[in-house]
C-alpha atoms as a PDB file:
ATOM      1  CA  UNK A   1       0.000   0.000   0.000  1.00  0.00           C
ATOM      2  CA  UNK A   2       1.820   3.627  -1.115  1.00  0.00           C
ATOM      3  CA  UNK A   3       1.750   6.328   1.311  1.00  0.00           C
ATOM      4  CA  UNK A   4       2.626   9.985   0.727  1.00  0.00           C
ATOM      5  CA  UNK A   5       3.316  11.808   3.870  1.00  0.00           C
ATOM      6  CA  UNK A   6       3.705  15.919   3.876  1.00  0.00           C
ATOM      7  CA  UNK A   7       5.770  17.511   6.994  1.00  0.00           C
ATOM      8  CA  UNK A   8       7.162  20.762   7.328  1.00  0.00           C
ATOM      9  CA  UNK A   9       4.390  22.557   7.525  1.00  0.00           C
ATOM     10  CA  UNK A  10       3.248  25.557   9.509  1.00  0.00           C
ATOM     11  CA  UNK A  11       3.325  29.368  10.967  1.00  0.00           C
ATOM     12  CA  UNK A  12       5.952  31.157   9.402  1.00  0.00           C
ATOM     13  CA  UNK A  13       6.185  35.745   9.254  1.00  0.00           C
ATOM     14  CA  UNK A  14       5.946  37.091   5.919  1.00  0.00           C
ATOM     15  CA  UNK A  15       9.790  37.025   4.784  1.00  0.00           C
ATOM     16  CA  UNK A  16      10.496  33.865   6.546  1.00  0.00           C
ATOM     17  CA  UNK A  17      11.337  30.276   5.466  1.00  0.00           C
ATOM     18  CA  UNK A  18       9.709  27.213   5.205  1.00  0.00           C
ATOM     19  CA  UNK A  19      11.153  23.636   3.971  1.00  0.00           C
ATOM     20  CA  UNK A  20       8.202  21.120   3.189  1.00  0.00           C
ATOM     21  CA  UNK A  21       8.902  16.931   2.439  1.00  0.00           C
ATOM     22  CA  UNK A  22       7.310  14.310   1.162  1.00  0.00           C
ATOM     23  CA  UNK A  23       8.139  10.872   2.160  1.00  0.00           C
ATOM     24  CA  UNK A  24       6.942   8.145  -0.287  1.00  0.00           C
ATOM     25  CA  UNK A  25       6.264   4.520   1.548  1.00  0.00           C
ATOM     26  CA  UNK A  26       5.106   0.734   0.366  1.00  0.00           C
ATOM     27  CA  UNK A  27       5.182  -1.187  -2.603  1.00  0.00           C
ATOM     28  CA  UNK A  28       7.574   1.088  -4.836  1.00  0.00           C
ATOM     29  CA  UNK A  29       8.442  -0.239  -8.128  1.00  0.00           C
ATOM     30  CA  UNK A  30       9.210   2.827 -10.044  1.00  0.00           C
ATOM     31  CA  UNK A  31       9.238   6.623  -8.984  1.00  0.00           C
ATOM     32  CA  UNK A  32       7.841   8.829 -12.163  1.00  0.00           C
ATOM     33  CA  UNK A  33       7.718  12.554 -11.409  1.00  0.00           C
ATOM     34  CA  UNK A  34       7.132  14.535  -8.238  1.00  0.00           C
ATOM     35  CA  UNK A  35       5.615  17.893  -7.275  1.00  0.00           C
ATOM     36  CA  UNK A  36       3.922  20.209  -4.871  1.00  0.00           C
ATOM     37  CA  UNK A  37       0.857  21.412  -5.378  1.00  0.00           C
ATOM     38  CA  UNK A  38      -1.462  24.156  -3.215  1.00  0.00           C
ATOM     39  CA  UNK A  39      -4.835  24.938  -2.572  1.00  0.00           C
ATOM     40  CA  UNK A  40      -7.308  28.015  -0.590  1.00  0.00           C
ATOM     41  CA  UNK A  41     -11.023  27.620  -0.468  1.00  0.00           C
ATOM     42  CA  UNK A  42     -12.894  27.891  -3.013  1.00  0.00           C
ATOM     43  CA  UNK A  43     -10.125  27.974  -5.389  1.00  0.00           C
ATOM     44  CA  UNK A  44      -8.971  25.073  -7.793  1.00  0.00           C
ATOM     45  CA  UNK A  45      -5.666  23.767  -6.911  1.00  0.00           C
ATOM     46  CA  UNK A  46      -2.124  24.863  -8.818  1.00  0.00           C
ATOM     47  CA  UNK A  47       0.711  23.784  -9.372  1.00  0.00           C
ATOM     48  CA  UNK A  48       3.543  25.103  -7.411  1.00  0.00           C
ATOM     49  CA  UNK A  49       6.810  23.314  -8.822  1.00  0.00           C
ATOM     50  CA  UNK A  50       7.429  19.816 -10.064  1.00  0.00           C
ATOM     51  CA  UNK A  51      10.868  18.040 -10.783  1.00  0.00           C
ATOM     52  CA  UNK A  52      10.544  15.046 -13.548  1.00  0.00           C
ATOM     53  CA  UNK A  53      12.587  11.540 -12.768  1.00  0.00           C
ATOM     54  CA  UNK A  54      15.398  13.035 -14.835  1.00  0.00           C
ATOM     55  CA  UNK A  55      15.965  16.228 -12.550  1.00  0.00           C
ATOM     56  CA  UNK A  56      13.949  19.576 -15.147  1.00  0.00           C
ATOM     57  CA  UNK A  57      12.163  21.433 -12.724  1.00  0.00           C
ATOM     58  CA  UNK A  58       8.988  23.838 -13.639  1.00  0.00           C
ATOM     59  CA  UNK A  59       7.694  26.478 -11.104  1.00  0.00           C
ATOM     60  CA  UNK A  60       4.473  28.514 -11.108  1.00  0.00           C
ATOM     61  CA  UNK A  61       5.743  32.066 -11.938  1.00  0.00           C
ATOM     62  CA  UNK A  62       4.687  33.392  -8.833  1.00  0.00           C
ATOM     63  CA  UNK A  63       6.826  31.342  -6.556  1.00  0.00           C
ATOM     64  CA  UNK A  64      10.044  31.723  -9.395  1.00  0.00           C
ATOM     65  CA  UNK A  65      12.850  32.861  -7.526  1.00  0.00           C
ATOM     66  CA  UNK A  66      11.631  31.802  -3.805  1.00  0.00           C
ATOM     67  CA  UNK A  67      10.802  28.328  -3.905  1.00  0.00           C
ATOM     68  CA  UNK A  68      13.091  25.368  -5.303  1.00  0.00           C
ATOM     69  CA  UNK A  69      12.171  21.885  -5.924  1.00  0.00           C
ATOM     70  CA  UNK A  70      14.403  18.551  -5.545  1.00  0.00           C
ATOM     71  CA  UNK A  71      14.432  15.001  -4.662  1.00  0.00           C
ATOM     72  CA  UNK A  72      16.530  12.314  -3.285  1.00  0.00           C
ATOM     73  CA  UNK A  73      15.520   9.069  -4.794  1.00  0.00           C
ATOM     74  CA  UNK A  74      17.643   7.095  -2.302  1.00  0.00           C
ATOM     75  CA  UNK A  75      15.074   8.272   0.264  1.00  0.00           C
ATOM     76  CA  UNK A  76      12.279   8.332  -2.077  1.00  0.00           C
ATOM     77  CA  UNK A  77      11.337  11.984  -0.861  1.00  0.00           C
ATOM     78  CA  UNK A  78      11.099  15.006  -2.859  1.00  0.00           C
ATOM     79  CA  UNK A  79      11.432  18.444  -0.928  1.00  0.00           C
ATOM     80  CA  UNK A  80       9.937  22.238  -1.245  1.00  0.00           C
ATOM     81  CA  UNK A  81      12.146  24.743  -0.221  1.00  0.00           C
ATOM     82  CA  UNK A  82       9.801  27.993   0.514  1.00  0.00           C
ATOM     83  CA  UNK A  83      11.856  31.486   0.895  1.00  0.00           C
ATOM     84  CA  UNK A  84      10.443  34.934   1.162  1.00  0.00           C
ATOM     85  CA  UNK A  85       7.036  33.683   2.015  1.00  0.00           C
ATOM     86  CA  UNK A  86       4.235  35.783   1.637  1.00  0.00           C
ATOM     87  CA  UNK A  87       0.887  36.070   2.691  1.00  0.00           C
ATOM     88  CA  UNK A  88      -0.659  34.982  -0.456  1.00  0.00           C
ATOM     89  CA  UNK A  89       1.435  31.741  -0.121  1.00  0.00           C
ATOM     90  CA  UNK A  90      -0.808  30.467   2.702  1.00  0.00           C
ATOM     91  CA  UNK A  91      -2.429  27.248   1.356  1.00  0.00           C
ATOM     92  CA  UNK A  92      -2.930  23.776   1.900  1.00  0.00           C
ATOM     93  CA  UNK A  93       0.309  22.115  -0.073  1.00  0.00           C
ATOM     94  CA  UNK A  94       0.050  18.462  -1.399  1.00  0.00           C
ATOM     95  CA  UNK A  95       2.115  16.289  -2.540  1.00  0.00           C
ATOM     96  CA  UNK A  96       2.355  14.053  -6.244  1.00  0.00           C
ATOM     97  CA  UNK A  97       3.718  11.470  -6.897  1.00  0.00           C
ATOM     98  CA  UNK A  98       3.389   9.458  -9.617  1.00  0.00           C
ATOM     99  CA  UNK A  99       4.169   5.518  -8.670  1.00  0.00           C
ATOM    100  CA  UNK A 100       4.052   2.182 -10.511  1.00  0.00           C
ATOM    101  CA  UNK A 101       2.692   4.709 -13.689  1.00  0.00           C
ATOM    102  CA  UNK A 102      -0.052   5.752 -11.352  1.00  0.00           C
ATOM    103  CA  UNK A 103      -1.155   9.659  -9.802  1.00  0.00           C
ATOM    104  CA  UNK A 104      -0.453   9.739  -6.012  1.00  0.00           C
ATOM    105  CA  UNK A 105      -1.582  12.431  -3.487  1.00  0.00           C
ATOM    106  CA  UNK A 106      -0.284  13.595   0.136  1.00  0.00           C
ATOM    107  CA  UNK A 107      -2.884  14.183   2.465  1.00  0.00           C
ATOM    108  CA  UNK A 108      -1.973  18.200   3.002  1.00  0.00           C
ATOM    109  CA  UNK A 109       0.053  20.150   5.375  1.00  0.00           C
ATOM    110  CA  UNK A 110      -1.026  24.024   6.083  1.00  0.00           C
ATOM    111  CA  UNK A 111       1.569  26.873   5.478  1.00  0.00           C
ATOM    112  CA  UNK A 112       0.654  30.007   7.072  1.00  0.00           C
ATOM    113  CA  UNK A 113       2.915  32.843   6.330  1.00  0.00           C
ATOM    114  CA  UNK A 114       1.287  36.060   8.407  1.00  0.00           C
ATOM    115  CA  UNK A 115       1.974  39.441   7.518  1.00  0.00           C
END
């Protein structure tokens, strides 16, 4: 059974700094690309940044510059560094994954950043 669990999560000030992962668990056969995606209320979810099994990243233009993307496929966890958080970053942030060819999601973890 494959797990995706978020940490990293939280309260952060505007300006401050924020490091998300994403631990993949279970039956693992092959890793495919990997990514962070965020949602508010009432708005559909976006992508935030995504890193292919090769190592090409793609950001949302909005977090360009602040956020970077990576993964360490010894640990089979992909990471979100956050930088220069601002209010309009505060979302719920999930995790993809795609495993054994199939589309993975973490449950969630909040990111607050206050102004």
């Amino acid at each position: 059974q494959v797990q995706l669990v978020e940490s990293g999560g939280g309260l952060v000030q505007a300006g401050g700094s924020l490091r998300l992962s994403c631990v993949v668990s279970g039956s693992i056969f092959s890793i495919g690309a990997m990514g962070w995606y965020r949602q508010t209320p009432g708005k559909q979810r976006e992508l935030v940044a995504d890193i292919t099994s090769g190592g090409s990243t793609n950001y949302a233009e909005s977090v360009k510059g602040r956020f970077t993307i990576s993964r360490d496929n010894a640990k089979n966890t992909v990471y979100l560094q956050m930088n220069s958080l601002k209010p309009e970053d505060t979302a719920v942030y999930y995790c993809y994954a795609r495993l054994n060819g199939m589309a993975y999601w973490g449950k969630g973890t909040l990111v607050t950043a206050s102004s």
